[in-house]
Protein backbone atom coordinates (compact mmCIF):
# COMPACT_ATOMS: atom_id res chain seq x y z
CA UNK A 1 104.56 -152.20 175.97
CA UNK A 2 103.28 -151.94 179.62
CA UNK A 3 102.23 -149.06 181.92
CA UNK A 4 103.77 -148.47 185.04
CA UNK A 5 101.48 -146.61 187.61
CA UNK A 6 102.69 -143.37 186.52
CA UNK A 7 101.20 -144.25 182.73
CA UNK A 8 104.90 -144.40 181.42
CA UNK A 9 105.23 -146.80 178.58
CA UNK A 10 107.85 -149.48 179.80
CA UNK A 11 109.30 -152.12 177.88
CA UNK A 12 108.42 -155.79 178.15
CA UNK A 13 110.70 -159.02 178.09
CA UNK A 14 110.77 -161.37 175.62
CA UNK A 15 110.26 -164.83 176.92
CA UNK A 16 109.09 -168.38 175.57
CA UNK A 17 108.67 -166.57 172.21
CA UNK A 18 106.50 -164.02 173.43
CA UNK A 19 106.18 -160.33 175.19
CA UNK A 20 106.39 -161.08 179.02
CA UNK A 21 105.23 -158.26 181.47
CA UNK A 22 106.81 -157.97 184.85
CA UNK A 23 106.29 -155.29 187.38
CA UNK A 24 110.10 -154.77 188.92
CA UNK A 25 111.09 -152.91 191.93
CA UNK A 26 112.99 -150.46 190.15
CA UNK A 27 112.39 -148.90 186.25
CA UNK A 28 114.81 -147.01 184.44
CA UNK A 29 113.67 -144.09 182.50
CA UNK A 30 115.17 -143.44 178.71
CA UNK A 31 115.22 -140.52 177.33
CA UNK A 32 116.10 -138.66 174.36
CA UNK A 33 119.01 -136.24 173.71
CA UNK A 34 116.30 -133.49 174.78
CA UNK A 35 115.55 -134.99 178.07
CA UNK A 36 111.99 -136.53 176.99
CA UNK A 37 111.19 -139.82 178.38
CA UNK A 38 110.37 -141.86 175.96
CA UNK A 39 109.79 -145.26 177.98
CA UNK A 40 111.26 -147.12 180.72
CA UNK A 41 113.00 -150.45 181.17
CA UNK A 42 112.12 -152.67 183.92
CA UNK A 43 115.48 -154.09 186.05
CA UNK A 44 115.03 -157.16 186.74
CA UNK A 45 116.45 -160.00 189.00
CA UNK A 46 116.95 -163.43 189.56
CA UNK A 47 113.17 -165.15 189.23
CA UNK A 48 112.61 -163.21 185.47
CA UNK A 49 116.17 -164.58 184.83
CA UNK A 50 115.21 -168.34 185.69
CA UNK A 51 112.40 -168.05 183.90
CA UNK A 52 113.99 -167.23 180.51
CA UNK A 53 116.65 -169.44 181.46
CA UNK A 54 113.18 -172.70 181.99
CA UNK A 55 112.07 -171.56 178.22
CA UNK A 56 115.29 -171.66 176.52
CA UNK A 57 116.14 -174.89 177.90
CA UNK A 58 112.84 -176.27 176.85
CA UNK A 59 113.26 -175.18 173.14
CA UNK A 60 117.41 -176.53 173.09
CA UNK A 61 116.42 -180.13 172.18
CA UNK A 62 114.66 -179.19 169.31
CA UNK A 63 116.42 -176.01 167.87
CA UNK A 64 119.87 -178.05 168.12
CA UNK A 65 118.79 -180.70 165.74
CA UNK A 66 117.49 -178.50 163.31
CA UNK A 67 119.39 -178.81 159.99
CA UNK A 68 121.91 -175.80 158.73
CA UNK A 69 119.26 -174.62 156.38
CA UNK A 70 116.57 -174.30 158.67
CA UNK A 71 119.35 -172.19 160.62
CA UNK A 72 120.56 -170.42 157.98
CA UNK A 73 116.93 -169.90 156.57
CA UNK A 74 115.58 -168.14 160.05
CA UNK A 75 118.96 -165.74 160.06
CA UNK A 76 117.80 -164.69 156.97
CA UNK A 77 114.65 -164.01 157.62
CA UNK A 78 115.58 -161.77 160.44
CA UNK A 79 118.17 -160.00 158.05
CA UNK A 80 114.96 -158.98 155.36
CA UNK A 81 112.77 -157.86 158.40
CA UNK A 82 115.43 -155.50 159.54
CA UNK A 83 115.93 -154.29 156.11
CA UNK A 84 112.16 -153.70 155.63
CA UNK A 85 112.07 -151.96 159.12
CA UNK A 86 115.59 -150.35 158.96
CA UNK A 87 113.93 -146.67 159.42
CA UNK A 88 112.37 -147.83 162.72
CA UNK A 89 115.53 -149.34 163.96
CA UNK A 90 117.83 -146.52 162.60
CA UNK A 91 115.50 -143.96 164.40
CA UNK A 92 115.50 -146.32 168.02
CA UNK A 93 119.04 -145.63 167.87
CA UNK A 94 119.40 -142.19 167.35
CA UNK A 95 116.61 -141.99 170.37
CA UNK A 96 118.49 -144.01 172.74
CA UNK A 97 122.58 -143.33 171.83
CA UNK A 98 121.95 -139.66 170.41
CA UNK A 99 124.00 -140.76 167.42
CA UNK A 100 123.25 -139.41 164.42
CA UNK A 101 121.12 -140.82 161.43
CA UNK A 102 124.29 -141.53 159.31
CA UNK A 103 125.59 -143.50 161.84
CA UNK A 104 122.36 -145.35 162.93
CA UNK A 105 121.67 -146.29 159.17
CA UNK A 106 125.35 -147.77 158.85
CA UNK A 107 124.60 -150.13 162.35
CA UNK A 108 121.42 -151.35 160.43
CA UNK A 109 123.32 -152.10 157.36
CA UNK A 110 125.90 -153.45 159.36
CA UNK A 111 123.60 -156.36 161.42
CA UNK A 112 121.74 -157.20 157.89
CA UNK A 113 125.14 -158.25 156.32
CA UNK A 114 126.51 -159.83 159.74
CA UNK A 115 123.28 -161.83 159.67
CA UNK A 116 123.80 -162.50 155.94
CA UNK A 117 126.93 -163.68 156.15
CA UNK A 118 126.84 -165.66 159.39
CA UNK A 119 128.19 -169.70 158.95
CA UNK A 120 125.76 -172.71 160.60
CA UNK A 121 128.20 -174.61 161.99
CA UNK A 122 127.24 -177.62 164.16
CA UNK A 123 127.80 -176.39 167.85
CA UNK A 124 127.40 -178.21 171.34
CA UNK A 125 123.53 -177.92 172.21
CA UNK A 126 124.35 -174.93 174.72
CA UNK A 127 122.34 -172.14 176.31
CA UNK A 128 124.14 -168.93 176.16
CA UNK A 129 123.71 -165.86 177.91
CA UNK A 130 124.48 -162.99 175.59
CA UNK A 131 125.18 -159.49 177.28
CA UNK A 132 125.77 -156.28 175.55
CA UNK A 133 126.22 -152.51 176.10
CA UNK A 134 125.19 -148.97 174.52
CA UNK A 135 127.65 -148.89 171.82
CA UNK A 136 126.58 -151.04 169.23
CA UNK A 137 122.78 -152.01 170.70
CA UNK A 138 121.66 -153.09 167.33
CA UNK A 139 124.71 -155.06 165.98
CA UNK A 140 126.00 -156.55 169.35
CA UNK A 141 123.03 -158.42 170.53
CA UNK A 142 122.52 -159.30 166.96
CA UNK A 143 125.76 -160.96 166.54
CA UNK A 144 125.58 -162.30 169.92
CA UNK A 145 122.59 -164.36 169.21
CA UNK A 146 123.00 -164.69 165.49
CA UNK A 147 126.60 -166.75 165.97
CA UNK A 148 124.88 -169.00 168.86
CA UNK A 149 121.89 -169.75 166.96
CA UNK A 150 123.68 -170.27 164.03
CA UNK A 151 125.34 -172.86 165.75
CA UNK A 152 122.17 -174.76 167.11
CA UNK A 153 122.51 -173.49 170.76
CA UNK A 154 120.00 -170.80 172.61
CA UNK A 155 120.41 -167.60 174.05
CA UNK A 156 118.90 -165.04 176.83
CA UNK A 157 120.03 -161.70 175.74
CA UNK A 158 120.48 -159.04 178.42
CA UNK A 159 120.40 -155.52 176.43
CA UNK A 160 122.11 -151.98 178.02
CA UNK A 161 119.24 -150.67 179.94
CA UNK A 162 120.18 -147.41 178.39
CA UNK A 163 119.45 -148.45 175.16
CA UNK A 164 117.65 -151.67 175.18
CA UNK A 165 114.79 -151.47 172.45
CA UNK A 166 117.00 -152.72 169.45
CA UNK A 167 117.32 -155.70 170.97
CA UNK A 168 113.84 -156.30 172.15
CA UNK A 169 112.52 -155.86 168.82
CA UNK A 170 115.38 -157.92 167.35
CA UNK A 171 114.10 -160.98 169.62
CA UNK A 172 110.76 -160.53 168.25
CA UNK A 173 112.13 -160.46 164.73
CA UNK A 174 114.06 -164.39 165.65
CA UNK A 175 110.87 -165.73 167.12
CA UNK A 176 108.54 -164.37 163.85
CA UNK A 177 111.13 -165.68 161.64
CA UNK A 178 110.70 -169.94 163.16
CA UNK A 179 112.98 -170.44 165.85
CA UNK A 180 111.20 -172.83 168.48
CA UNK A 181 109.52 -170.47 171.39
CA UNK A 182 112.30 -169.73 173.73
CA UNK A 183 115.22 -170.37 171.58
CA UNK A 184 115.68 -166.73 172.13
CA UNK A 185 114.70 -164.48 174.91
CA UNK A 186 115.27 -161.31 176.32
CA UNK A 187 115.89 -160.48 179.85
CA UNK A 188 115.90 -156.20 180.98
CA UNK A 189 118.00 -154.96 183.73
CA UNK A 190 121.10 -154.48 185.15
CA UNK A 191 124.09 -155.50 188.02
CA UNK A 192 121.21 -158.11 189.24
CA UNK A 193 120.50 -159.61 186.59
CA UNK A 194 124.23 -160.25 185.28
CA UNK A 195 125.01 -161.77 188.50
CA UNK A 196 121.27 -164.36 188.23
CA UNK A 197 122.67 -165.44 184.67
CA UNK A 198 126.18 -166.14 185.83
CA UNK A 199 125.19 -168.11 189.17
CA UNK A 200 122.01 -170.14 187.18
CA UNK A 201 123.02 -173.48 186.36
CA UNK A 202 121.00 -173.49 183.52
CA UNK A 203 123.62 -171.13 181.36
CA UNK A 204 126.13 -172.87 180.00
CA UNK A 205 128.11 -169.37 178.27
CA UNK A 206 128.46 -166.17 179.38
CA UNK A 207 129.66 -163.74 176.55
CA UNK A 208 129.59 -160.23 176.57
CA UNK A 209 129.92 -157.85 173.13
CA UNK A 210 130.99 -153.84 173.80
CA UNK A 211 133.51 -151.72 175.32
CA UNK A 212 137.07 -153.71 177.25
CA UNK A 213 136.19 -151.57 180.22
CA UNK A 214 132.60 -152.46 180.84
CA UNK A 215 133.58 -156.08 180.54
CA UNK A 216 136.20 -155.77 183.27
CA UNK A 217 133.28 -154.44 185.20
CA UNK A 218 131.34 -157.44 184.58
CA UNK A 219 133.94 -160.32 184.97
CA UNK A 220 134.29 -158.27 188.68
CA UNK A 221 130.68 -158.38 189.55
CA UNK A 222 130.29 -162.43 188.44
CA UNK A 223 133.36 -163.41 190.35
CA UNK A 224 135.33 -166.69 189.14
CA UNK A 225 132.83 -167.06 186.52
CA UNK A 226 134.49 -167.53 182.80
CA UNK A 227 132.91 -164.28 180.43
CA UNK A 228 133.72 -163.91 176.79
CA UNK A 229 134.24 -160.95 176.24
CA UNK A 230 134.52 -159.87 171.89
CA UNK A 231 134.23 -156.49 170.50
CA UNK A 232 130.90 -156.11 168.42
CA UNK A 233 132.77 -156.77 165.28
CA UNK A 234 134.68 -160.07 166.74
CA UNK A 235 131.55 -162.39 168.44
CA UNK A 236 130.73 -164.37 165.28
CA UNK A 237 134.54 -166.63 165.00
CA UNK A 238 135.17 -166.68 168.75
CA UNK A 239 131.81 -167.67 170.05
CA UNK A 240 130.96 -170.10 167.35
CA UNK A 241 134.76 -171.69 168.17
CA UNK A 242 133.39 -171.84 171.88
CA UNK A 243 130.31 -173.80 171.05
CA UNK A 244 132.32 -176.74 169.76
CA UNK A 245 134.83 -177.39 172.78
């Protein structure tokens, strides 16, 4: 983590396979169902967003010929990390949703068999950009960028900023586990940065995992842009089908 001038922990990025610090405009604090801060996420815009964008594209040549069970290998990786840290993620969730632990130790278990179970099929060498909300901030971004790299594209996640950690420390987990620097990154923020992905040339596929409404909200802000928009539970089928047209 960083330290904004008020000595608030913030959250980093996660680009070119490593924690990137950027001092935005704007930080958003999180807090807990008590009203503690606990850290704050940095919102972003369009030059952090073309910069993730520059590192994925850089690690696509290599990470789309790697063979299924290099692929398959790295997913699992990332699926006995989480298991070994499944406290810590269980208890970012239940800081940043307010769910209970019951519920946050079911999302865990949830993303370790989604990454488990995820196919390797061969996909178009694609960059996606992979945006999801506050419902599922564990499983969604882990689908998300499970199902593309799975399929030998890239990804630049953009987390909820109100409940972003998850993924963060889900990016680290890919990068530890061998995917090529910058096969996935994470970008923080919010309206400005969803509008930098979908008008960067660079990203081939937007998709979006979470609630119908919030994606209605999205496809409005990014214009005549095409999103895919999945439920949590949905993203591996329909964005692996995506990657082959």
């Amino acid at each position: 983590m960083m330290l904004t001038p008020n000595e608030a922990p913030a959250l980093p990025l996660w680009i070119g396979g490593r924690a990137y610090l950027t001092m935005a405009p704007v930080f958003r604090d999180i807090q807990n169902a008590a009203g503690e801060v606990l850290r704050k996420v940095p919102l972003c815009g369009a030059d952090e967003v073309a910069t993730a964008v520059d590192n994925a594209r850089l690690a696509l040549p290599t990470w789309s010929a790697a063979d299924v069970e290099t692929r398959r290998g790295c997913l699992k990786s990332v699926a006995d990390s989480l298991d070994r840290y499944a406290g810590h993620f269980a208890k970012l969730l239940v800081e940043e949703t307010g769910c209970d632990q019951g519920v946050a130790q079911a999302e865990v278990a949830a993303t370790i068999a989604c990454l488990r179970q995820m196919p390797a099929p061969h996909g178009q060498p694609r960059l996606v950009a992979g945006l999801s909300d506050n419902v599922a901030p564990l499983l969604a971004p882990a689908a998300l960028a499970a199902s593309a790299l799975a399929a030998g594209a890239v990804v630049v996640l953009k987390p909820s900023p109100l409940a972003p950690s998850c993924a963060l420390a889900l990016a680290e987990l890919f990068t530890r586990a061998g995917v090529p620097d910058g096969a996935c990154n994470l970008v923080q923020g919010d309206e400005a940065v969803l509008k930098a992905l979908a008008e960067h040339p660079g990203v081939d596929l937007l998709a979006f995992a979470g609630a119908a409404e919030l994606a209605e909200k999205i496809q409005s802000l990014i214009g005549a842009r095409t999103l895919v928009a999945l439920a949590p539970a949905a993203v591996t089928g329909t964005l692996q089908a995506a990657l082959q047209d």
